[in-house]
N, C-alpha and C. Protein backbone atom coordinates (compact mmCIF):
# COMPACT_ATOMS: atom_id res chain seq x y z
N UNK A 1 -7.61 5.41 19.83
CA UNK A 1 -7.68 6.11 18.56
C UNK A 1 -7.85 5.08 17.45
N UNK A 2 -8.68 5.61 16.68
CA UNK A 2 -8.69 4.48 15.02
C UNK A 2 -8.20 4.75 13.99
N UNK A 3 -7.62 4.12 13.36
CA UNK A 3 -7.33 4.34 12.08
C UNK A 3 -8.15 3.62 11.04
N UNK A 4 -8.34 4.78 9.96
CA UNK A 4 -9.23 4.44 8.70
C UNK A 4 -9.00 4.43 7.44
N UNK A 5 -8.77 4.35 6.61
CA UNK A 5 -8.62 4.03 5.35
C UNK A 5 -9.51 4.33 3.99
N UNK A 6 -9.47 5.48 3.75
CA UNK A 6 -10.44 5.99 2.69
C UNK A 6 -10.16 5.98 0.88
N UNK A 7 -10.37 6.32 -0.34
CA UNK A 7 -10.74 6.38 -1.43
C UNK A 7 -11.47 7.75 -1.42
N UNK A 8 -10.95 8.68 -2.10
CA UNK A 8 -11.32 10.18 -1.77
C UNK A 8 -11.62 10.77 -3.11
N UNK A 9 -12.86 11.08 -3.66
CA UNK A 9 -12.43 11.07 -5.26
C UNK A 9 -11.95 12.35 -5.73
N UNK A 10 -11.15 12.76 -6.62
CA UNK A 10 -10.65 14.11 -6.79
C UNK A 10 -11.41 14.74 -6.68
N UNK A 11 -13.01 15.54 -7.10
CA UNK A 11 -13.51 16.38 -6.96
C UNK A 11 -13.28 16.82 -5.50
N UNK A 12 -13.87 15.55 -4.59
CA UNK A 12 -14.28 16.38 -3.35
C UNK A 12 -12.74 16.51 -2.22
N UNK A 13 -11.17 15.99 -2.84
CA UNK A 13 -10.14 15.80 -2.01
C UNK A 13 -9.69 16.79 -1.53
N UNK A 14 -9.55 18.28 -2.18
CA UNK A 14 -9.53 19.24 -1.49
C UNK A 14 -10.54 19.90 -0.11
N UNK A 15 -11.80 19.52 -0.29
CA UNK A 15 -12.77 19.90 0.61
C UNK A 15 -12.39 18.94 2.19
N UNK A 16 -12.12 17.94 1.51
CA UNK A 16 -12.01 16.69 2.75
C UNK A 16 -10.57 17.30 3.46
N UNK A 17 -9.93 17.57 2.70
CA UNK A 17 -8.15 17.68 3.23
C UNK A 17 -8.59 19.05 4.00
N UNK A 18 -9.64 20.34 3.34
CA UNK A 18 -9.64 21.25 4.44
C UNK A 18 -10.43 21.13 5.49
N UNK A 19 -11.35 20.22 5.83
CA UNK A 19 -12.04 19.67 6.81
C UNK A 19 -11.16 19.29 8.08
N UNK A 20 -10.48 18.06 7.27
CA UNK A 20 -9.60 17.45 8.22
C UNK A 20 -8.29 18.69 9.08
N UNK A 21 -8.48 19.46 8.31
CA UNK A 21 -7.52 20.49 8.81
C UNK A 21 -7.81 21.62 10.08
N UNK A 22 -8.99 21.39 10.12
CA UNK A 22 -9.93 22.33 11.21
C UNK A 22 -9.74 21.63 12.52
N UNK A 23 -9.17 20.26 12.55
CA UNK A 23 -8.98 19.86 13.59
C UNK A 23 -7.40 20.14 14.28
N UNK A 24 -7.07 19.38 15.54
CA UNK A 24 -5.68 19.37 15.69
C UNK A 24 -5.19 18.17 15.95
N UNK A 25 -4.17 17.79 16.09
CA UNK A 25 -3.11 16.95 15.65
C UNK A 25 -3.60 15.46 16.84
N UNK A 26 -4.67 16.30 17.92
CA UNK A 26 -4.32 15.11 19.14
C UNK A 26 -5.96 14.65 18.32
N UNK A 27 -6.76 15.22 18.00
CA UNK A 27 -7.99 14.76 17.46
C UNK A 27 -7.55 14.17 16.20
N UNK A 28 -6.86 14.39 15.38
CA UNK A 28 -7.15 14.05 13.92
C UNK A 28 -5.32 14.02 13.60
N UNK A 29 -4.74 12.77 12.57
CA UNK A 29 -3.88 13.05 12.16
C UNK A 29 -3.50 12.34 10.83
N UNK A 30 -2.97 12.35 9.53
CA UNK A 30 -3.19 12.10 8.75
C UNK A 30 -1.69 11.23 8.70
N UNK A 31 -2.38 10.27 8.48
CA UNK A 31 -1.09 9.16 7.96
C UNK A 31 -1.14 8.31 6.75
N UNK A 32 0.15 9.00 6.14
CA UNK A 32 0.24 7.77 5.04
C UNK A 32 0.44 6.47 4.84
N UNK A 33 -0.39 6.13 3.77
CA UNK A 33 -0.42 4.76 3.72
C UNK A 33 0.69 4.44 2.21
N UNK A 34 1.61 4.75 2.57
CA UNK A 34 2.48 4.64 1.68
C UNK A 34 3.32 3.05 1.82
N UNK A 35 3.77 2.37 0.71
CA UNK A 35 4.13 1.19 0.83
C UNK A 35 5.49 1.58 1.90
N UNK A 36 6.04 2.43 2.08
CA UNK A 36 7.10 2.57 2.79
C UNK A 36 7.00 2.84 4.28
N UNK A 37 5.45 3.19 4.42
CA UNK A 37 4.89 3.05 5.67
C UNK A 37 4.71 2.06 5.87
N UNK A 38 3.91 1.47 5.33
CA UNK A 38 3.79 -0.27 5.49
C UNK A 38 4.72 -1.13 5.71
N UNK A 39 6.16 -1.38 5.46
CA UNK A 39 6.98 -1.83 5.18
C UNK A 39 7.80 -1.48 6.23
N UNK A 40 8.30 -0.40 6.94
CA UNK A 40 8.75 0.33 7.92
C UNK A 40 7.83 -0.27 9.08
N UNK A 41 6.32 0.10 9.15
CA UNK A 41 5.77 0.01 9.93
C UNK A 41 5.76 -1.95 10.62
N UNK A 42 5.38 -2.45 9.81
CA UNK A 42 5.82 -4.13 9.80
C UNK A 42 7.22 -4.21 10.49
N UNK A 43 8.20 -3.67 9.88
CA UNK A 43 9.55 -3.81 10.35
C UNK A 43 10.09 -4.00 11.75
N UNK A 44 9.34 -2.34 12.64
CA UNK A 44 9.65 -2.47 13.36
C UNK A 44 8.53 -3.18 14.57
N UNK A 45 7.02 -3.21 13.57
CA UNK A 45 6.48 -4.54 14.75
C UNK A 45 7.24 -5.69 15.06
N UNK A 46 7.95 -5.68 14.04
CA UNK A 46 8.51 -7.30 14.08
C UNK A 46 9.93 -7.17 15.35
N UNK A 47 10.69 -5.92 15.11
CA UNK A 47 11.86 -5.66 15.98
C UNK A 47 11.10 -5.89 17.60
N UNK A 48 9.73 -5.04 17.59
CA UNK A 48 9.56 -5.17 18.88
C UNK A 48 9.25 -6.53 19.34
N UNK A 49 8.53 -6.81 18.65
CA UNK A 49 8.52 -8.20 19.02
C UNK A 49 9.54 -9.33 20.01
N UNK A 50 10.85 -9.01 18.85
CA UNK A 50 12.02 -9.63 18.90
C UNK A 50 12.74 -9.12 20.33
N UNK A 51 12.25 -7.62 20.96
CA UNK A 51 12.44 -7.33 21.93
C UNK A 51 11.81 -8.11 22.90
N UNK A 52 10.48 -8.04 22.85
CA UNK A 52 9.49 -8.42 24.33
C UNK A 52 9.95 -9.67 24.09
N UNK A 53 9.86 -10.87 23.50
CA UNK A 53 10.19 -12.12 23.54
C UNK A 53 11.55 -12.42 23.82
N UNK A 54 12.29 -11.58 24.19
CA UNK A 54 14.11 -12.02 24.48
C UNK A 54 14.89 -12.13 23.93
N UNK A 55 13.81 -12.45 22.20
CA UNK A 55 15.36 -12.80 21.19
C UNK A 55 16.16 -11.56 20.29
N UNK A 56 15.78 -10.13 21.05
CA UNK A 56 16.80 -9.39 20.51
C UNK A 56 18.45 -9.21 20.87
N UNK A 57 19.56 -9.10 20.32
CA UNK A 57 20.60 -8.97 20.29
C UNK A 57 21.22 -8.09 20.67
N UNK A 58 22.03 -7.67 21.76
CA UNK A 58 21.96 -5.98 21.90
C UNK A 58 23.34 -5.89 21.76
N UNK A 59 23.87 -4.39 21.87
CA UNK A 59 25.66 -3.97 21.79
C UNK A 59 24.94 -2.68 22.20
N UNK A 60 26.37 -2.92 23.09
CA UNK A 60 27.04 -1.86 24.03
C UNK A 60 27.43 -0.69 23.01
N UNK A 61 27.20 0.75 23.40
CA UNK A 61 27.75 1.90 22.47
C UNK A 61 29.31 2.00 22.19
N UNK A 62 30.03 0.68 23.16
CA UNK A 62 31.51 1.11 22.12
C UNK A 62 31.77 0.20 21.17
N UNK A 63 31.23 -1.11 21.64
CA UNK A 63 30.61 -1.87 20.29
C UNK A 63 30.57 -1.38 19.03
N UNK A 64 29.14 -0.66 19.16
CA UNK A 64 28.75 -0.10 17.96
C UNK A 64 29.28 0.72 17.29
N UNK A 65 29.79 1.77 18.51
CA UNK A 65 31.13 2.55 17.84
C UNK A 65 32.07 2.16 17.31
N UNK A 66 33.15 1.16 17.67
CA UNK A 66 33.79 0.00 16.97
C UNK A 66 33.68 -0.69 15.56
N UNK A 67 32.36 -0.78 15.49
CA UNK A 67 31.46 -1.50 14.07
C UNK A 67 31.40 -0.41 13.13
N UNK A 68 31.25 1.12 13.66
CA UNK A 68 30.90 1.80 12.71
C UNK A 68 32.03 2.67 12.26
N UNK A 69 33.19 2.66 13.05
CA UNK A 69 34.17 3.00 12.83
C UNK A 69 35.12 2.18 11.58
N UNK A 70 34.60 0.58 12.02
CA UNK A 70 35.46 -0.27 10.73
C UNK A 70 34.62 -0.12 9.77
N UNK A 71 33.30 -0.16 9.30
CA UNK A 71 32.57 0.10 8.19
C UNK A 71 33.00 1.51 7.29
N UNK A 72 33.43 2.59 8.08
CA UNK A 72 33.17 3.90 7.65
C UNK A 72 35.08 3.70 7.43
């Protein structure tokens, strides 16, 4: 699948948005390119990363339960 990146000018953004809508979700899906996508999205490339290469850190669920119990 590709992702693309358009500039849509107001006149024609409604026509395009009902176009894109004639399709379904496994053909066509609309993602934002919101800085918080970007930023999120980076994030967790980087976590995986940190996975496949070994250097992630892990805890056990009573661990975490433990951690979130003294925080809260």
């Amino acid at each position: 699948m590709y992702t693309i990146q358009l500039k849509i000018s107001d006149k024609v953004y409604d026509k395009f948005i009902w176009l894109l809508s004639k399709f379904n979700k496994e053909e066509i899906e609309i993602v934002s390119e919101s800085s918080d996508f970007t930023s999120t999205s980076n994030y967790l490339h980087n976590e995986l990363n940190e996975i496949e290469n070994g250097k992630a850190k892990f805890v056990s669920q009573h661990e975490f339960e433990n951690r979130l119990n003294g925080i809260i």
